[in-house]
PDB file of N, CA and C in Angstrom:
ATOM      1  N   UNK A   1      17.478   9.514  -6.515  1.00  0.00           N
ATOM      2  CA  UNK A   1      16.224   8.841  -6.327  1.00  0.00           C
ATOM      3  C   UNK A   1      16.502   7.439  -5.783  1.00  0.00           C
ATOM      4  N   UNK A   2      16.056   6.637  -4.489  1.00  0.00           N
ATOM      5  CA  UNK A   2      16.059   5.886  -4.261  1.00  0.00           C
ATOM      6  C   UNK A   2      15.575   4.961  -4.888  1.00  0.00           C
ATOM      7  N   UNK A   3      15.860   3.502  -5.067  1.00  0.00           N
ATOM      8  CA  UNK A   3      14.922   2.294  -5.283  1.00  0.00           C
ATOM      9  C   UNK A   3      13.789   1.852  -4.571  1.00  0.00           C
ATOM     10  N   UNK A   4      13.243   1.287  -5.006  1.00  0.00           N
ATOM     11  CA  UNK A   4      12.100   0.319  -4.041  1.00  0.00           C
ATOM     12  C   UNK A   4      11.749  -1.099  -4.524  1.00  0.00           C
ATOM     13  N   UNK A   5      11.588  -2.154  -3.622  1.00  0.00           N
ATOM     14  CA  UNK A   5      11.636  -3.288  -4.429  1.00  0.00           C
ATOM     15  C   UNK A   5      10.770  -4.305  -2.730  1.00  0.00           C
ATOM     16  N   UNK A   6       9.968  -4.747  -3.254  1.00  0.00           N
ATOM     17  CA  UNK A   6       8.868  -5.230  -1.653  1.00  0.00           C
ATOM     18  C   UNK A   6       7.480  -5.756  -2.108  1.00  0.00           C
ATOM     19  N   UNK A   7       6.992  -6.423  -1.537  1.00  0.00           N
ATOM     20  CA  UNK A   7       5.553  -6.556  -1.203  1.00  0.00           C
ATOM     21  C   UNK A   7       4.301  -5.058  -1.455  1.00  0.00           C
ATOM     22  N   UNK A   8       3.633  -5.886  -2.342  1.00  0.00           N
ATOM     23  CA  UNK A   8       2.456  -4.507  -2.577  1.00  0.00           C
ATOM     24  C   UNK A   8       1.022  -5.726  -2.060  1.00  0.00           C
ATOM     25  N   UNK A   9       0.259  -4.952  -1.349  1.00  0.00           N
ATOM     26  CA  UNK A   9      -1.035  -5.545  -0.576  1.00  0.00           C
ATOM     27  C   UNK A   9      -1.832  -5.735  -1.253  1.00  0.00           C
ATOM     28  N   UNK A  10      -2.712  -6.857  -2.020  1.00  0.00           N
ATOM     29  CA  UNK A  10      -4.509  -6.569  -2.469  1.00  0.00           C
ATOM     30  C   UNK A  10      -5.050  -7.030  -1.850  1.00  0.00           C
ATOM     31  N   UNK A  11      -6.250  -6.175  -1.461  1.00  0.00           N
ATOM     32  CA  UNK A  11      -7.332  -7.110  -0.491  1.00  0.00           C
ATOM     33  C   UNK A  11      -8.546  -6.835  -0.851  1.00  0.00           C
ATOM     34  N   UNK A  12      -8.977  -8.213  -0.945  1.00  0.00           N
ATOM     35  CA  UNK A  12     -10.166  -8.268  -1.569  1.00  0.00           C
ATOM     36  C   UNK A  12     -11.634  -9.007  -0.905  1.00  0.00           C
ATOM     37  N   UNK A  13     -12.804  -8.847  -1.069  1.00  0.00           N
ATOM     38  CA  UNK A  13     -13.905  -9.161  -0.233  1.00  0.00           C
ATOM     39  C   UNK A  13     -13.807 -10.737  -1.178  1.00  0.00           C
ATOM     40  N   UNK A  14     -14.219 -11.280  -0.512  1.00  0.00           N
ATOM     41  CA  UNK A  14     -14.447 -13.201  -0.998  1.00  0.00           C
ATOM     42  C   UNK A  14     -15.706 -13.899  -0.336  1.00  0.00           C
ATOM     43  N   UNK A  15     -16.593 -14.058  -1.267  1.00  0.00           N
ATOM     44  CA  UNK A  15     -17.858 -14.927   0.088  1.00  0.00           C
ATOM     45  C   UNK A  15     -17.042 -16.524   0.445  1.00  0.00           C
ATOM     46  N   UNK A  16     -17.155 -16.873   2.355  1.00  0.00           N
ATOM     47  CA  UNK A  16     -17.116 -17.925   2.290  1.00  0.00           C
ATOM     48  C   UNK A  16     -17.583 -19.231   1.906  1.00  0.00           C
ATOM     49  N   UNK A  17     -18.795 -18.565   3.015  1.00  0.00           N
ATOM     50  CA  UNK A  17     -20.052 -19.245   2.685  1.00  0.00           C
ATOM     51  C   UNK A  17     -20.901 -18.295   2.010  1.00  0.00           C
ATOM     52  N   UNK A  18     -22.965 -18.505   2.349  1.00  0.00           N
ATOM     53  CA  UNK A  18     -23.380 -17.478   2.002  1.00  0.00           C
ATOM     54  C   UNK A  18     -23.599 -16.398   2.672  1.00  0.00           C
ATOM     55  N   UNK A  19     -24.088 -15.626   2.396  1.00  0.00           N
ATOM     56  CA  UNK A  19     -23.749 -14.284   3.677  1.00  0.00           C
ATOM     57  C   UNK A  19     -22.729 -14.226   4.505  1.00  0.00           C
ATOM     58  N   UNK A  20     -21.445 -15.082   4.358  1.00  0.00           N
ATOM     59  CA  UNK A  20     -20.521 -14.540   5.165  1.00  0.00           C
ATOM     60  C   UNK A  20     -19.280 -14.187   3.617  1.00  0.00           C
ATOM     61  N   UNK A  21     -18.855 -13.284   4.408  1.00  0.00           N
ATOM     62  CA  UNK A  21     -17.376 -12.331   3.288  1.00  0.00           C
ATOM     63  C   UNK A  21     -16.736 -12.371   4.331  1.00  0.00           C
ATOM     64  N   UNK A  22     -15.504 -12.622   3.993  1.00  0.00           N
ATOM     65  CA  UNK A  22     -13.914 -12.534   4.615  1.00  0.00           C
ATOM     66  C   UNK A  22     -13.106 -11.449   3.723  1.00  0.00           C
ATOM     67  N   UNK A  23     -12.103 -10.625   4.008  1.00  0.00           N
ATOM     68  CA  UNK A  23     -11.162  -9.938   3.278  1.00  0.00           C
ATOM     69  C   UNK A  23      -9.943 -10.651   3.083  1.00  0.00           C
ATOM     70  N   UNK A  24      -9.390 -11.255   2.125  1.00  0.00           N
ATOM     71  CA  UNK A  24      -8.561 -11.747   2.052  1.00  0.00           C
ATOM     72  C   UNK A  24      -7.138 -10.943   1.184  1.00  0.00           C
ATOM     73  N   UNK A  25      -6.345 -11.148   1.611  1.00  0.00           N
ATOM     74  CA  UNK A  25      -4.803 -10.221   1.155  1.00  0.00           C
ATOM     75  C   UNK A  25      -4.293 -11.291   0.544  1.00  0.00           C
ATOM     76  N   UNK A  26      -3.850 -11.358  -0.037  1.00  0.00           N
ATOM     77  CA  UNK A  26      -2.594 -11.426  -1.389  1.00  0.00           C
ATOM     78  C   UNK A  26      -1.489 -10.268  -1.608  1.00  0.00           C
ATOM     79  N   UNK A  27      -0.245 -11.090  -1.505  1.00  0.00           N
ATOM     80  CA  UNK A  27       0.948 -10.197  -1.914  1.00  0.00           C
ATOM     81  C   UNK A  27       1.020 -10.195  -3.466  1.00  0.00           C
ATOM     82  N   UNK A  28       2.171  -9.100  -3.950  1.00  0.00           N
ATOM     83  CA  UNK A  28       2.999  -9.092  -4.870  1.00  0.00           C
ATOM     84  C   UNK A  28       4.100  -8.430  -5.104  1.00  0.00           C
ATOM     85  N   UNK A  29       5.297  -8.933  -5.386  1.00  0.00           N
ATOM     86  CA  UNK A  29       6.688  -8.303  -5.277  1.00  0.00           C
ATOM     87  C   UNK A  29       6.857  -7.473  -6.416  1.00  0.00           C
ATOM     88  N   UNK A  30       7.499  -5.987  -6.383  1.00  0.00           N
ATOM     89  CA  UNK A  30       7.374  -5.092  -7.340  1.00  0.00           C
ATOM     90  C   UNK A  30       9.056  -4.160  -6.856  1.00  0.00           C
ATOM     91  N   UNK A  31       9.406  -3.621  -8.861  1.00  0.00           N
ATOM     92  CA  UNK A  31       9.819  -2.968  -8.028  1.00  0.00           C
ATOM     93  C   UNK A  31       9.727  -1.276  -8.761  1.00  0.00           C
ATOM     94  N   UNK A  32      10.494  -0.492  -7.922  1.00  0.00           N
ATOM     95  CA  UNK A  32      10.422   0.745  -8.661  1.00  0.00           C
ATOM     96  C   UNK A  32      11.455   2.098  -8.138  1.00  0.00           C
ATOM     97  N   UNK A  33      10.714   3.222  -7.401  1.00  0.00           N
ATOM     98  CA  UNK A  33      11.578   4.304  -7.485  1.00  0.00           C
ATOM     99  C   UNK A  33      10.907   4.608  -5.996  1.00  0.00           C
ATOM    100  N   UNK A  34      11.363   5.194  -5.576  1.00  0.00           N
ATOM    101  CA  UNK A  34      10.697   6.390  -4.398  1.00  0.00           C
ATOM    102  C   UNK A  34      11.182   7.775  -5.035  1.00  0.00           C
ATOM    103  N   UNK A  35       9.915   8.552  -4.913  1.00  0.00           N
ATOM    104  CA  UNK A  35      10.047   9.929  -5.514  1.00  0.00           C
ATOM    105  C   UNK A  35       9.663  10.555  -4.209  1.00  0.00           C
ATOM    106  N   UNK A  36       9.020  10.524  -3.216  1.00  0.00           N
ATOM    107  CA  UNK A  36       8.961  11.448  -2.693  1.00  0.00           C
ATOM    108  C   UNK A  36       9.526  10.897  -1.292  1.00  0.00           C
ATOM    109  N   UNK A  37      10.194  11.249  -0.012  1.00  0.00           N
ATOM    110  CA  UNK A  37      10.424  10.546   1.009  1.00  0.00           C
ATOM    111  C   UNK A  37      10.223  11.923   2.392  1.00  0.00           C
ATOM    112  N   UNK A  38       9.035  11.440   3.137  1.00  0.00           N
ATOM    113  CA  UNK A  38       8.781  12.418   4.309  1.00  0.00           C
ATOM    114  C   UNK A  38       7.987  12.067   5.187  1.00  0.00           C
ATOM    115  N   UNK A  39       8.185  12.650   6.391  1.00  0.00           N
ATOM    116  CA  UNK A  39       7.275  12.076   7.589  1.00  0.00           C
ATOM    117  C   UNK A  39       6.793  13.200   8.052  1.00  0.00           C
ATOM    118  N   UNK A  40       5.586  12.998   8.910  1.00  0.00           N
ATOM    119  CA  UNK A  40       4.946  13.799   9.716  1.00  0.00           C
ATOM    120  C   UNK A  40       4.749  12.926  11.242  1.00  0.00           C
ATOM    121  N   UNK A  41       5.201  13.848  12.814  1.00  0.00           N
ATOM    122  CA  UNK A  41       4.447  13.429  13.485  1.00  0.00           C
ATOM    123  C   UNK A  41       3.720  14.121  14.551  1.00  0.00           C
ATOM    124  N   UNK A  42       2.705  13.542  14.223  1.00  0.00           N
ATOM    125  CA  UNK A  42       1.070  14.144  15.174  1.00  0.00           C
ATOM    126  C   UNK A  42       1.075  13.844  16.447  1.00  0.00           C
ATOM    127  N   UNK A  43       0.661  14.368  17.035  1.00  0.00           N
ATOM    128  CA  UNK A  43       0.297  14.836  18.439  1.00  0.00           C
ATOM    129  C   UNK A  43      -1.429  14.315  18.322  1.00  0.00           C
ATOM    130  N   UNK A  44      -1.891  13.764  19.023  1.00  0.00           N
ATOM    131  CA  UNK A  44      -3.041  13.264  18.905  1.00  0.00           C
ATOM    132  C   UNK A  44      -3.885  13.722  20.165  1.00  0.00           C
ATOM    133  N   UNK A  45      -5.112  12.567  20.726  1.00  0.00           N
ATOM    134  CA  UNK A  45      -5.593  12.478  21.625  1.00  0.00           C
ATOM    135  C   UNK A  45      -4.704  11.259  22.675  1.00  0.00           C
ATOM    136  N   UNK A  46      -3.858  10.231  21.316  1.00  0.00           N
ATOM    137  CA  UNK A  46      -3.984   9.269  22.083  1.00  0.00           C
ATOM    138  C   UNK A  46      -2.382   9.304  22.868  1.00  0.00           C
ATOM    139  N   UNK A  47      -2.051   8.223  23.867  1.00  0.00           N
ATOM    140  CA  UNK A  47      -0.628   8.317  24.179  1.00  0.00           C
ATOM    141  C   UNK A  47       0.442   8.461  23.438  1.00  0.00           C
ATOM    142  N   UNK A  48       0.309   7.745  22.173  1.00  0.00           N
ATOM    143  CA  UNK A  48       1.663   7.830  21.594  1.00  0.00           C
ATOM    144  C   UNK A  48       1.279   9.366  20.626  1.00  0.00           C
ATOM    145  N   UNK A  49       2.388   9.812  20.008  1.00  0.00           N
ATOM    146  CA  UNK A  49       2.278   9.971  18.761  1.00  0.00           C
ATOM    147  C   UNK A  49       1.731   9.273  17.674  1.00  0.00           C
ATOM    148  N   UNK A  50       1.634   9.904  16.527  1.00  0.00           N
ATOM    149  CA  UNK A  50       1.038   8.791  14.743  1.00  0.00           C
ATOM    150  C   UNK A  50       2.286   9.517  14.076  1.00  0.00           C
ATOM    151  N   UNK A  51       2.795   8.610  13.733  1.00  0.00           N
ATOM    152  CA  UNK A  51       3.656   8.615  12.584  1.00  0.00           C
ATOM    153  C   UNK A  51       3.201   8.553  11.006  1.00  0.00           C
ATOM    154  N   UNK A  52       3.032   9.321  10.092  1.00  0.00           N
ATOM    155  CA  UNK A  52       2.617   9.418   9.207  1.00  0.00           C
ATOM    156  C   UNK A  52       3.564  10.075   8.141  1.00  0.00           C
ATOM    157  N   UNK A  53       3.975   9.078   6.951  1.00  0.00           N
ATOM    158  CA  UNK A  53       4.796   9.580   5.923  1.00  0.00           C
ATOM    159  C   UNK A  53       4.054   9.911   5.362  1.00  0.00           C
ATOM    160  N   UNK A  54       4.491  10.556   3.695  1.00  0.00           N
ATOM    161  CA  UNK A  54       3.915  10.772   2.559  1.00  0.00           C
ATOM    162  C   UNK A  54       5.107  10.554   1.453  1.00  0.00           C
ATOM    163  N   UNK A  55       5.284   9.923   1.137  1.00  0.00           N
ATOM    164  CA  UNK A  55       6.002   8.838   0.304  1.00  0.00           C
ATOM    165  C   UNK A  55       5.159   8.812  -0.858  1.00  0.00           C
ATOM    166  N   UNK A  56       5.951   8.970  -2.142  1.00  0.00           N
ATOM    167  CA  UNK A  56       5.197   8.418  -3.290  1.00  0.00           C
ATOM    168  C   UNK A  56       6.248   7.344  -3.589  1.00  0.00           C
ATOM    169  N   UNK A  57       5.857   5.950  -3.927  1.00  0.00           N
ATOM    170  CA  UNK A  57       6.663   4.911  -4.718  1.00  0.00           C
ATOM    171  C   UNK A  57       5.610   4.890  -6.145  1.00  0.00           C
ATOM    172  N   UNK A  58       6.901   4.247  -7.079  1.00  0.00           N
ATOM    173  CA  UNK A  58       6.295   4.395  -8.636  1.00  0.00           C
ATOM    174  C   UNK A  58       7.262   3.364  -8.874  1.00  0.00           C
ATOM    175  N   UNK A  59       6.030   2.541  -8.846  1.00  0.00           N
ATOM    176  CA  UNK A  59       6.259   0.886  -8.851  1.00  0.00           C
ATOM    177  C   UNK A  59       5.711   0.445 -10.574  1.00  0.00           C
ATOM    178  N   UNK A  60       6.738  -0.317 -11.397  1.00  0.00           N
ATOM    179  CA  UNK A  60       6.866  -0.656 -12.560  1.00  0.00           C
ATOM    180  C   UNK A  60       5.468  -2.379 -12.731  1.00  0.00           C
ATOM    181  N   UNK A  61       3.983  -1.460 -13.371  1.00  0.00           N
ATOM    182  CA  UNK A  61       2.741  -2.710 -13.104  1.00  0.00           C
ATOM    183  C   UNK A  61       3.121  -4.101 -14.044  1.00  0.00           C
ATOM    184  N   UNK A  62       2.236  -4.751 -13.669  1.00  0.00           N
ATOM    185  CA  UNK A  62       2.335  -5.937 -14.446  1.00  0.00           C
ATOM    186  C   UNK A  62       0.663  -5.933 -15.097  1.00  0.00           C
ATOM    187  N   UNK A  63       0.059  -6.762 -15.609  1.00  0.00           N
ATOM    188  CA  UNK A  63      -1.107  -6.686 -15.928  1.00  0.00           C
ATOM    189  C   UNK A  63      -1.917  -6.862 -14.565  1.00  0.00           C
ATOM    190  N   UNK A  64      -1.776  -7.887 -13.695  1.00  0.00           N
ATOM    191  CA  UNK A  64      -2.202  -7.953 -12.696  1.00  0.00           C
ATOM    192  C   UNK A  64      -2.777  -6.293 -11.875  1.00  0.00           C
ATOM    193  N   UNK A  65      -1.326  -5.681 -11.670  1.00  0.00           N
ATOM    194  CA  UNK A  65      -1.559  -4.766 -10.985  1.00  0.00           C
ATOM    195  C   UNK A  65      -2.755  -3.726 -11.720  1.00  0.00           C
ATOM    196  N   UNK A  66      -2.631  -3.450 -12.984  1.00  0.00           N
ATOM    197  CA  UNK A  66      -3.566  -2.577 -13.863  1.00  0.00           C
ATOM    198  C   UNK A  66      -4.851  -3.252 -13.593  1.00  0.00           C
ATOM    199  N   UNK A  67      -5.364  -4.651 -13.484  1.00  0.00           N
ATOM    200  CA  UNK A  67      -6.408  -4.974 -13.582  1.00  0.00           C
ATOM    201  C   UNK A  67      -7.107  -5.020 -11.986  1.00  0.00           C
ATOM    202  N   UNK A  68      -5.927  -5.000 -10.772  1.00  0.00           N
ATOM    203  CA  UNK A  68      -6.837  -4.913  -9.669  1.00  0.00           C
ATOM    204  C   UNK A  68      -6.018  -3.780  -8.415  1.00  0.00           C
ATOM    205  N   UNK A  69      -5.902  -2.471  -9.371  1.00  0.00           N
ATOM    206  CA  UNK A  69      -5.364  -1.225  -9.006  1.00  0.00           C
ATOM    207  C   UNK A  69      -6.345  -0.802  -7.651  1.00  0.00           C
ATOM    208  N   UNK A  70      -7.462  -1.058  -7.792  1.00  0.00           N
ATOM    209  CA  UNK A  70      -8.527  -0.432  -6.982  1.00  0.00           C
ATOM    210  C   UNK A  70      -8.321  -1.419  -5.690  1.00  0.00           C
ATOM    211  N   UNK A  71      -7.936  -2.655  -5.387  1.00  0.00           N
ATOM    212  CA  UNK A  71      -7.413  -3.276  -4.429  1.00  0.00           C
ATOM    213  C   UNK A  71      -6.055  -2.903  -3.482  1.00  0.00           C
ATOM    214  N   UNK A  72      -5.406  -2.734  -4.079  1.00  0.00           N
ATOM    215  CA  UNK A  72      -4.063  -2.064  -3.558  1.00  0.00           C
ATOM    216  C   UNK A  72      -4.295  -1.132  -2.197  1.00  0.00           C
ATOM    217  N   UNK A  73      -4.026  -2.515  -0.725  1.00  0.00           N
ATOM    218  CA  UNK A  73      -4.220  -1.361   0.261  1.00  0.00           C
ATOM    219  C   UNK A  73      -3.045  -1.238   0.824  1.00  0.00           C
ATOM    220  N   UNK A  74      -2.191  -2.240   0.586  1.00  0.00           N
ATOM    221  CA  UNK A  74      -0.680  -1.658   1.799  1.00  0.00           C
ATOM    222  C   UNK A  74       0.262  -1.748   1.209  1.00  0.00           C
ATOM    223  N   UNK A  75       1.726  -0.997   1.570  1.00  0.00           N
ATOM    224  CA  UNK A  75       2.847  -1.484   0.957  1.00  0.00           C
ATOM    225  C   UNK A  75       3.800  -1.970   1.715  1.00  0.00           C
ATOM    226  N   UNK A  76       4.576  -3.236   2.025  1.00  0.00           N
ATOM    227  CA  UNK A  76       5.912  -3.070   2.802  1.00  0.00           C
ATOM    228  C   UNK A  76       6.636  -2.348   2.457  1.00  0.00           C
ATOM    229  N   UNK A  77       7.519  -1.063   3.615  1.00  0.00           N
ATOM    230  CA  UNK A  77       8.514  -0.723   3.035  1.00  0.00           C
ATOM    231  C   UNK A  77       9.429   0.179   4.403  1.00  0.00           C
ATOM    232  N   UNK A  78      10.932  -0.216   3.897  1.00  0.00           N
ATOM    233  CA  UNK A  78      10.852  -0.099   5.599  1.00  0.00           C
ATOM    234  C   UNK A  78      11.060  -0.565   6.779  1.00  0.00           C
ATOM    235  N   UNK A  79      10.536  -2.154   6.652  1.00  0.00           N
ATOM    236  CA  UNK A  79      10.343  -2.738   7.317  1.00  0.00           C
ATOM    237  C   UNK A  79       8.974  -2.931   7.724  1.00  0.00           C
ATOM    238  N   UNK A  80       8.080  -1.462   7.724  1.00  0.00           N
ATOM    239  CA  UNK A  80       6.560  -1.548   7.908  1.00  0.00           C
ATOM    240  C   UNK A  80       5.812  -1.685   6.935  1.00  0.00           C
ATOM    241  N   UNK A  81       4.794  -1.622   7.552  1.00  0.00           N
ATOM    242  CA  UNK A  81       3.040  -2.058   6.394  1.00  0.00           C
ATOM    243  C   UNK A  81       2.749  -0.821   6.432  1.00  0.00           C
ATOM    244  N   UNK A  82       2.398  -0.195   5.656  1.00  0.00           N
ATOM    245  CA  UNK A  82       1.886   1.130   5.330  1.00  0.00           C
ATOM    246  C   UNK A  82       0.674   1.331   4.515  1.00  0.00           C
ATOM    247  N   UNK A  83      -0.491   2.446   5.034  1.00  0.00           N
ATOM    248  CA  UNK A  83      -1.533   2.607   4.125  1.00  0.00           C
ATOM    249  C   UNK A  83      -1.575   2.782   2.410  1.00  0.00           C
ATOM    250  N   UNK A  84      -2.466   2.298   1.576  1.00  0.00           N
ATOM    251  CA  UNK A  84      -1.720   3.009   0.243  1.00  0.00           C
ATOM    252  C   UNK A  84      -3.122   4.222   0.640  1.00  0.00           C
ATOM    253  N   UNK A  85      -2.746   4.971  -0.088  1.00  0.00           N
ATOM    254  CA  UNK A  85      -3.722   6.342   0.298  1.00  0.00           C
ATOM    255  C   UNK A  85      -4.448   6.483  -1.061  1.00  0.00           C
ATOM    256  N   UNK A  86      -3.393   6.533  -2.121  1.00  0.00           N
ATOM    257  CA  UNK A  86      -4.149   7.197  -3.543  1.00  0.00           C
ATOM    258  C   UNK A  86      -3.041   6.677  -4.493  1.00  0.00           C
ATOM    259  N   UNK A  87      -3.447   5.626  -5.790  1.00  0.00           N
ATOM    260  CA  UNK A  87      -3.122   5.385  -6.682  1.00  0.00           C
ATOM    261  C   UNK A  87      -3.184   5.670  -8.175  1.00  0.00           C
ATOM    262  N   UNK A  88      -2.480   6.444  -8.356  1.00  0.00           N
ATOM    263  CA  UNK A  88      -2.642   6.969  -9.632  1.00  0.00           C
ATOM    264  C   UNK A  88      -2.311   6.029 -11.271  1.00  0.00           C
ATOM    265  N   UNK A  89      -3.016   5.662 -12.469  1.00  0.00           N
ATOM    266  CA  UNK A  89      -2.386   5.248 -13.024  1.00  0.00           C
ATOM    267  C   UNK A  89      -1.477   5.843 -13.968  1.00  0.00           C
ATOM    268  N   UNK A  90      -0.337   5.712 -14.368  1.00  0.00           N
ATOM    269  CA  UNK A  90       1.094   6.323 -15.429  1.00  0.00           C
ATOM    270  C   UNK A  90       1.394   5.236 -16.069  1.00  0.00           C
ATOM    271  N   UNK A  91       0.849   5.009 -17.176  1.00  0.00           N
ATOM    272  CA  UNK A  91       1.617   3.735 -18.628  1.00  0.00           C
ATOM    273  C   UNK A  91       3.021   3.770 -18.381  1.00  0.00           C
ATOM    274  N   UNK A  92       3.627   2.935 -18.149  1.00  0.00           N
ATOM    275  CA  UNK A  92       3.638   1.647 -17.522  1.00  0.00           C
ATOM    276  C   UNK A  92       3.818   1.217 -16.175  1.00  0.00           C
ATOM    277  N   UNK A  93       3.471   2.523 -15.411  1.00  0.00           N
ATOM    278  CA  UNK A  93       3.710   2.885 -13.946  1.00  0.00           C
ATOM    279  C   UNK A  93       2.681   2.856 -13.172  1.00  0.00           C
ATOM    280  N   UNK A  94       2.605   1.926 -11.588  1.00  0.00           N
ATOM    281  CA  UNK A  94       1.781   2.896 -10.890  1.00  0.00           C
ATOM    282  C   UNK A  94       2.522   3.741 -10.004  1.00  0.00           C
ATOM    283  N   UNK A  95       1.789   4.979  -9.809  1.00  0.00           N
ATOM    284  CA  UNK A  95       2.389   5.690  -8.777  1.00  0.00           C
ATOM    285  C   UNK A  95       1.338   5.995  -7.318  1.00  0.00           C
ATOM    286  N   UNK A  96       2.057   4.592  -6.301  1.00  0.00           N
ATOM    287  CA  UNK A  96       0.867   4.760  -5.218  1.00  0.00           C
ATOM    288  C   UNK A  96       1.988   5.767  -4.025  1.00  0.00           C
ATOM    289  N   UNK A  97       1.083   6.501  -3.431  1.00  0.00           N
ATOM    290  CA  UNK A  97       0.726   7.393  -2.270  1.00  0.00           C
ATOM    291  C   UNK A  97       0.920   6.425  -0.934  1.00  0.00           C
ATOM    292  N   UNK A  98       1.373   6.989   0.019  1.00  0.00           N
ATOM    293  CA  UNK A  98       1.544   5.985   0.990  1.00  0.00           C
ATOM    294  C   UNK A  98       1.202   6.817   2.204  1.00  0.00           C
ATOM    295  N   UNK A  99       0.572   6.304   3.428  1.00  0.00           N
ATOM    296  CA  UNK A  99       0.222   7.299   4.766  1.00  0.00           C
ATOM    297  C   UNK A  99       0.687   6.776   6.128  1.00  0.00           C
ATOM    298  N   UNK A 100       0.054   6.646   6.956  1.00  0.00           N
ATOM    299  CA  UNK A 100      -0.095   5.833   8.194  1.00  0.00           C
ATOM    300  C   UNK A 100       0.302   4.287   8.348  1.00  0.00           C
ATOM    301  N   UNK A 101       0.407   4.164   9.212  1.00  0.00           N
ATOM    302  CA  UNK A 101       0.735   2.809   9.700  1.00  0.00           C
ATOM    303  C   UNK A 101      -0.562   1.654   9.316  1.00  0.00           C
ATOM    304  N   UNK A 102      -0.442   0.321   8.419  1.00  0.00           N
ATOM    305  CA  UNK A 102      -1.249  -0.335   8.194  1.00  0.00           C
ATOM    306  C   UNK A 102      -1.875  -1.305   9.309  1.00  0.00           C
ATOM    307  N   UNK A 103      -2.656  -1.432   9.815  1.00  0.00           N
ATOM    308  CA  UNK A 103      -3.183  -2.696  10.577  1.00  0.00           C
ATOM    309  C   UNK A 103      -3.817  -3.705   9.800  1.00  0.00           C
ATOM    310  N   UNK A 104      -4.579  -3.724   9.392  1.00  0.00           N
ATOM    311  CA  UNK A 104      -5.663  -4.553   8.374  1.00  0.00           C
ATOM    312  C   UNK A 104      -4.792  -6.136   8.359  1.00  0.00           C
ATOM    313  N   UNK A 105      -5.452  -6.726   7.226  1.00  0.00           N
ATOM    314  CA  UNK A 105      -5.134  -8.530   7.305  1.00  0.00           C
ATOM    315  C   UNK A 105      -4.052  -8.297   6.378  1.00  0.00           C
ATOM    316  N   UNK A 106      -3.092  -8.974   6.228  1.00  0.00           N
ATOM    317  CA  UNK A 106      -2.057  -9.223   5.260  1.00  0.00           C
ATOM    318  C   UNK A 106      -1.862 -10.642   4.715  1.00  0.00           C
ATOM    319  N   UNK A 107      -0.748 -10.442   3.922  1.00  0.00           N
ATOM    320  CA  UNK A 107      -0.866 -12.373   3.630  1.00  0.00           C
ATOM    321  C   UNK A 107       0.166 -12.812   4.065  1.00  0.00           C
TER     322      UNK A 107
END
């Protein structure tokens, strides 16, 4: 079983002003296991290929993470930003799901 040890994404809606919301990202360094390690690649419409893993990491939470689990959108790992797809919670574990390539805001 490999390690894992990186940046986990929260992003969260924030009003600036009134009626305006920004998404703002926040990191946090974690570490844990990789249990599952695999790629898929698609043939699309568009020029390139999509590269798409399915990776489970089972990253060791802090309270933080338990309290804003539902935030959790990307992970570094890799070198890339990656979607989180589906987070499951496991006392004292999370175990997030990982997909596609992330674009979104980071911190």
């Amino acid at each position: 079983m490999a390690k894992f040890y990186g940046p986990v994404g929260y992003v969260e809606t924030q009003e600036t002003r009134p009626g305006i919301n920004v998404e703002v990202a926040t990191e946090r360094n974690y570490s844990g296991d990789v249990f599952r390690s695999a790629r898929k690649l698609a043939s699309g419409e568009s020029i390139n290929d999509d590269v798409t893993v399915n990776n489970s990491l089972s990253i060791v939470a802090d309270p933080y993470a338990y309290q804003h689990f539902f935030a959790i959108r990307y992970v570094k790992w890799m070198g890339a930003y990656w979607k989180v797809t589906n987070v499951e919670v496991q006392n004292p574990r999370l175990l997030l799901t990982i997909g596609g390539v992330y674009n979104g805001p980071t911190a």
